[in-house]
Protein backbone atom coordinates (compact mmCIF):
# COMPACT_ATOMS: atom_id res chain seq x y z
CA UNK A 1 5.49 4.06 30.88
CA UNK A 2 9.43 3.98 32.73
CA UNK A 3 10.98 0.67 33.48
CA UNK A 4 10.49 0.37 37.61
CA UNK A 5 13.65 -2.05 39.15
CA UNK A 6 11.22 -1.95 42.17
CA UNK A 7 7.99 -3.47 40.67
CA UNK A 8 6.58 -6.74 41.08
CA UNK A 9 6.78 -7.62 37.06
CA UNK A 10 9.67 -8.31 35.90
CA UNK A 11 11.99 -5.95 33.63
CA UNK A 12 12.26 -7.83 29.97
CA UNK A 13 8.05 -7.83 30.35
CA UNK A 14 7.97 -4.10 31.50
CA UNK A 15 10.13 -3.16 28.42
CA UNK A 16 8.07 -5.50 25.64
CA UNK A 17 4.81 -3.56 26.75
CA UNK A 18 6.65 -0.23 26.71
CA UNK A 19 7.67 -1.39 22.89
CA UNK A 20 3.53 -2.61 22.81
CA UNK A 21 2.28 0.49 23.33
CA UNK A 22 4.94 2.49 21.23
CA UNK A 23 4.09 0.48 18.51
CA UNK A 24 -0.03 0.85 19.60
CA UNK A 25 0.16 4.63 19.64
CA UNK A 26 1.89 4.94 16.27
CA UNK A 27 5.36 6.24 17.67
CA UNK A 28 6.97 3.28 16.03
CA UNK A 29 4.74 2.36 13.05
CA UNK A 30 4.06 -0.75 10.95
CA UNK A 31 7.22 -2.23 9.06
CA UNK A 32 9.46 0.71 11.04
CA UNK A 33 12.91 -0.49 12.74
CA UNK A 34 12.59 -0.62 16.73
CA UNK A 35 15.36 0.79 18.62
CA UNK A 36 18.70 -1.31 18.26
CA UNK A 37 19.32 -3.45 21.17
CA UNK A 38 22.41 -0.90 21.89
CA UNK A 39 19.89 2.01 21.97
CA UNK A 40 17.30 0.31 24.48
CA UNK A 41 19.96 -0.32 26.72
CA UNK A 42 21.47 2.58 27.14
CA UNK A 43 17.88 4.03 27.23
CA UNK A 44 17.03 2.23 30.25
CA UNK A 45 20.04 1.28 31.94
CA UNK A 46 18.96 -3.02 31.47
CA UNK A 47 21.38 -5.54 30.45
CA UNK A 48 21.26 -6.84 26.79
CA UNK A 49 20.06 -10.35 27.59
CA UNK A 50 16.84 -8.36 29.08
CA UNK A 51 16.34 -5.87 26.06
CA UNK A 52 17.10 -9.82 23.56
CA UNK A 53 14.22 -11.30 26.48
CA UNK A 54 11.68 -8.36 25.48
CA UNK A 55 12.42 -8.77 22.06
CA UNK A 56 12.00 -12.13 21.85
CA UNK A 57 8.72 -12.23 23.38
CA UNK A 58 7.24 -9.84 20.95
CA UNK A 59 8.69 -11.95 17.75
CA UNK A 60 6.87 -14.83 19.15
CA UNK A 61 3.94 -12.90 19.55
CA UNK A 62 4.45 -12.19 15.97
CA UNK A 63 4.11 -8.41 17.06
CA UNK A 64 7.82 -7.97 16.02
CA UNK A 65 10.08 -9.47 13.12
CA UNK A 66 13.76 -9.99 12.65
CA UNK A 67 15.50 -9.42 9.49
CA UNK A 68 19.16 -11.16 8.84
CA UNK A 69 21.51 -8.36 9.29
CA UNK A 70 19.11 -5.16 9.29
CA UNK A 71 17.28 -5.56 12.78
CA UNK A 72 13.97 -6.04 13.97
CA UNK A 73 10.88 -3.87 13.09
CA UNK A 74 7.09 -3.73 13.63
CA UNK A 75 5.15 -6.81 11.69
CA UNK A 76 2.75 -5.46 8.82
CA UNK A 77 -0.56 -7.13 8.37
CA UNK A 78 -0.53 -9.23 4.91
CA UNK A 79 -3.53 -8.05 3.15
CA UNK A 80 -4.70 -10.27 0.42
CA UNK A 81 -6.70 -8.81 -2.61
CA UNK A 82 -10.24 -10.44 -2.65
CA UNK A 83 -10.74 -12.85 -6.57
CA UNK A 84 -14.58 -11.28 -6.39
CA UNK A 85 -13.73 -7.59 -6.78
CA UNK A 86 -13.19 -7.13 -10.30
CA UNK A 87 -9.99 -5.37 -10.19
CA UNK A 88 -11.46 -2.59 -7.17
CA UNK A 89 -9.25 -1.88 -4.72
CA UNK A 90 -12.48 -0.91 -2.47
CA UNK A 91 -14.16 -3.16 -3.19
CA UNK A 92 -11.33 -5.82 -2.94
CA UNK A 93 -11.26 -4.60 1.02
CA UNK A 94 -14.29 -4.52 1.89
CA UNK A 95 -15.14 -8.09 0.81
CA UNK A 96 -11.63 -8.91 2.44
CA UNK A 97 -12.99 -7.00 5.54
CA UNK A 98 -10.17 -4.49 5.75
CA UNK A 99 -10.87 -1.34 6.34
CA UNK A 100 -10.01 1.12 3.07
CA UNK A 101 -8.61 4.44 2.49
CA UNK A 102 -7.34 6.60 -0.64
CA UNK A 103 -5.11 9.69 -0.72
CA UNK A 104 -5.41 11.40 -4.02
CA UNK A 105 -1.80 13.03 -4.90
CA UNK A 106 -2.76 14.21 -8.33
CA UNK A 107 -6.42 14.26 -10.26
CA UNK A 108 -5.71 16.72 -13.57
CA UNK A 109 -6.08 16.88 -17.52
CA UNK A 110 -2.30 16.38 -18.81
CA UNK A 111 -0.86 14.99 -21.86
CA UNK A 112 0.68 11.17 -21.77
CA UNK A 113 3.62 9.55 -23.54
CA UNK A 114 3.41 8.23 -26.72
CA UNK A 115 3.30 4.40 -25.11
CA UNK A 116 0.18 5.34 -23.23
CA UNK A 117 -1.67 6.82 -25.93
CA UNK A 118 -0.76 4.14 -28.48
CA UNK A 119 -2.28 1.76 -25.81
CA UNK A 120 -5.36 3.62 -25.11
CA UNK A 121 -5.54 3.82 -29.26
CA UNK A 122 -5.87 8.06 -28.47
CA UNK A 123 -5.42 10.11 -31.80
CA UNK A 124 -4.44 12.97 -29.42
CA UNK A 125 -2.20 12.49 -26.32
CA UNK A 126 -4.57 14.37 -23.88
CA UNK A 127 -5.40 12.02 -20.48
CA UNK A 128 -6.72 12.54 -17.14
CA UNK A 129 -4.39 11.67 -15.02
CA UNK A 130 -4.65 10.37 -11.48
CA UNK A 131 -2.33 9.69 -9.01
CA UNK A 132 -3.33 7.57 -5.68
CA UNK A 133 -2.42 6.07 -2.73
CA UNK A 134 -4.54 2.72 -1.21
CA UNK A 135 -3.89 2.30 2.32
CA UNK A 136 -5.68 -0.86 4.29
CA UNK A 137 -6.13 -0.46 7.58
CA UNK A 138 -3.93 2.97 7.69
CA UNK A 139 -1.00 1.02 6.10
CA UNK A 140 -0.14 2.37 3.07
CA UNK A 141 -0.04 -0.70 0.38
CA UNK A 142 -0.24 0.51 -3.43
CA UNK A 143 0.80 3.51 -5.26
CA UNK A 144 -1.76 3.90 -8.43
CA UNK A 145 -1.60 5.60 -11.51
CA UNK A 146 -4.33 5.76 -13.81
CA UNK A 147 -4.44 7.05 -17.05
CA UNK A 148 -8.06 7.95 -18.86
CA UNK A 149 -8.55 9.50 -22.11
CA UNK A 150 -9.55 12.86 -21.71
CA UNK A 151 -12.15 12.96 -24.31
CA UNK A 152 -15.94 12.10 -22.39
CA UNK A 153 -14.12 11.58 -18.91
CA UNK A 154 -13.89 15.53 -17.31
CA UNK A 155 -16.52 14.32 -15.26
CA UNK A 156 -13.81 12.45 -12.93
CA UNK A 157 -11.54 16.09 -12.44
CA UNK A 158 -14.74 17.42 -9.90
CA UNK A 159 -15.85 13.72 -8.62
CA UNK A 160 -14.75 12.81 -4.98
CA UNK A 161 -12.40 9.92 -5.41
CA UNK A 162 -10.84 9.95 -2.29
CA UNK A 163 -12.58 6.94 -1.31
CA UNK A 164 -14.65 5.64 -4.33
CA UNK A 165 -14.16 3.28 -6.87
CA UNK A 166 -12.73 4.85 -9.87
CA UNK A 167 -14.69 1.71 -11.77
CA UNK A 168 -17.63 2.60 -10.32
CA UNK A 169 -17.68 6.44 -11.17
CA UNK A 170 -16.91 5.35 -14.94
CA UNK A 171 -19.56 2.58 -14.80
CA UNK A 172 -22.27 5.28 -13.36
CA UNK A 173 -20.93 8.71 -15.36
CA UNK A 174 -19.07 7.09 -18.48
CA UNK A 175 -21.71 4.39 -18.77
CA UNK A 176 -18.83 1.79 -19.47
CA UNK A 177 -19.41 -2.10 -18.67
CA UNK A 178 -16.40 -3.83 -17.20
CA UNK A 179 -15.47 -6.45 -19.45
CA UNK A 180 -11.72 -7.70 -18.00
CA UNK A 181 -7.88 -6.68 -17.85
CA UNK A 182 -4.88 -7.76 -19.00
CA UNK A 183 -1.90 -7.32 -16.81
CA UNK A 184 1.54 -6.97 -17.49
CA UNK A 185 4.00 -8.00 -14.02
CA UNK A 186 7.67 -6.85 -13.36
CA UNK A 187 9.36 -5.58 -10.60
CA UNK A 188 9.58 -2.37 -10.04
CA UNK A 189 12.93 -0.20 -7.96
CA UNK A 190 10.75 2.41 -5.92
CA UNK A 191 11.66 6.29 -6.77
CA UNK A 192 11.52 9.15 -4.68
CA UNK A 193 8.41 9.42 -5.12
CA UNK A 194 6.89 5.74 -4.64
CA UNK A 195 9.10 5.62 -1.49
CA UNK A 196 7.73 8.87 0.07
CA UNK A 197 4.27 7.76 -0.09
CA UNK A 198 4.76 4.15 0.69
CA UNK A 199 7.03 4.78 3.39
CA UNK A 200 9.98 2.28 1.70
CA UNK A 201 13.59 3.43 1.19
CA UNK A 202 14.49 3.78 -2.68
CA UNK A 203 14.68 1.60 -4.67
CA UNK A 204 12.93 -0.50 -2.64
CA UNK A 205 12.09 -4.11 -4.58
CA UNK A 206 8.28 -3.24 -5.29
CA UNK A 207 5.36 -5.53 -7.69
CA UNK A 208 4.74 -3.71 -10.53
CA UNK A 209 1.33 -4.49 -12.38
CA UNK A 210 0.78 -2.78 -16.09
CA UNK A 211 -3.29 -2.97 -16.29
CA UNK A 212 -4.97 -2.61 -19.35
CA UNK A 213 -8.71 -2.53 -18.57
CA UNK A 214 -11.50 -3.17 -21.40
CA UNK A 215 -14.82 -2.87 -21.55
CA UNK A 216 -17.60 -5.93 -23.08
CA UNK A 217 -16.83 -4.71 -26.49
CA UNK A 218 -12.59 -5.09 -25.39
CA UNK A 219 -11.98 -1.95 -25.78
CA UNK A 220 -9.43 -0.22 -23.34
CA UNK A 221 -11.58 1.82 -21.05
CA UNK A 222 -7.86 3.14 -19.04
CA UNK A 223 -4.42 2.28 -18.31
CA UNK A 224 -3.99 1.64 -14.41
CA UNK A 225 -0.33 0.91 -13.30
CA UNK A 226 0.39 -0.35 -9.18
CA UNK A 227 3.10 -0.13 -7.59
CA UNK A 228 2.85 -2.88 -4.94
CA UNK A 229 4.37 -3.47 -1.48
CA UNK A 230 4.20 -7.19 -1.62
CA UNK A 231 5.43 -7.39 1.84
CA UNK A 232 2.08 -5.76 3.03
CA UNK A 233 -0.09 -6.51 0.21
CA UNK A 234 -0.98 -9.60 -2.18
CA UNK A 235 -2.06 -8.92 -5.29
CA UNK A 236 -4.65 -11.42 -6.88
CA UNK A 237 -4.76 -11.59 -11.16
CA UNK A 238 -8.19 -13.24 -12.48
CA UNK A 239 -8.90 -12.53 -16.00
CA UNK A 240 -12.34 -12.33 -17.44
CA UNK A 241 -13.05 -10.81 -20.78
């Protein structure tokens, strides 16, 4: 879509639905920066009080948001995680209606640190170890580690996580009963490699959550840590044991 001086509709609306369909057909995506006001007008030869006109209509049509001193980019959707899901990120969205997704970055039997293993009370230091990322709705929200003893769990190195529940594969294949979690919260700086897959600069401000999970008898079934874009995703702590 061009900007048309000659058209009947009038050039700060022409330019907010060229920014509504940028922003529709991914070219500027969720919690990016829109071009700067300098940029847009050089772009399409308009004045600044149009390209501040266009703007302004899509903040109040809370399709756009300005940030003090860094701009305006692309509103994210604030998903909240559902009370009822028992700690499942799937299961959290579906209840929540949101539509979810996984992309697994690493699934593979590797040794942990000496803090894991003393908190999954392991003799030996051998985990699987998994690596995810939860998106909602495409937006990419959480990035997971989980950390599993090794021993009676090699099931989950061949098992199709990319969009199951990691509590329901143990529940079904490690016959383990959810019995609650304990969570440890701090923030978190994002590194390189939190801020490549949640699409943050580094060090970022990001939730950090430290989950031990137990089973009825409270023993820790796995160590699952999140690293949380709060901005795009609420976390929700009930504790049951």
């Amino acid at each position: 879509m061009d900007i048309r001086f000659d058209a009947g509709l009038p050039i700060y609306q022409q330019l907010a639905e060229k920014l509504r369909n940028d922003i529709a057909e991914g070219i500027i995506a969720p919690g990016d920066a829109i071009p700067s006001e300098n940029t847009l007008c050089a772009k399409y030869q308009i004045s600044r009080v149009t390209v501040r006109k266009s703007i302004q209509l899509l903040t109040n049509e809370g399709l756009l948001v300005k940030r003090q001193g860094k701009g305006t980019f692309v509103a994210v959707s604030n998903f909240v995680e559902s009370a009822r899901a028992q700690g499942s990120f799937t299961l959290s969205c579906l209840q929540s209606g949101v539509r979810p997704s996984t992309e697994i970055v690493t699934c593979e039997k590797t040794t942990c640190s000496e803090d894991i293993a003393e908190d999954l009370h392991l003799e030996s230091r051998d985990i699987i170890l998994i690596k995810r990322i939860r998106y909602a709705n495409d937006v990419p929200v959480i990035f997971e580690t989980d950390y599993i003893p090794a021993d009676g769990h090699a099931y989950l190195l061949d098992m199709p996580l990319k969009d199951a529940s990691l509590l329901d594969a143990m529940r079904t294949h490690g016959h383990k009963v959810f019995g609650g979690y304990d969570d440890t919260i701090d923030i978190r700086r994002a590194n390189d490699e939190q801020a490549l897959w949640l699409k943050v600069k580094k060090k970022t401000p990001l939730l950090g959550i430290y989950q031990k999970v137990f089973d009825n008898e409270n023993n820790v079934i796995y160590i699952n840590e999140q690293i949380i874009n709060s901005d795009r995703y609420k976390y929700v702590s009930v504790h049951k044991k």
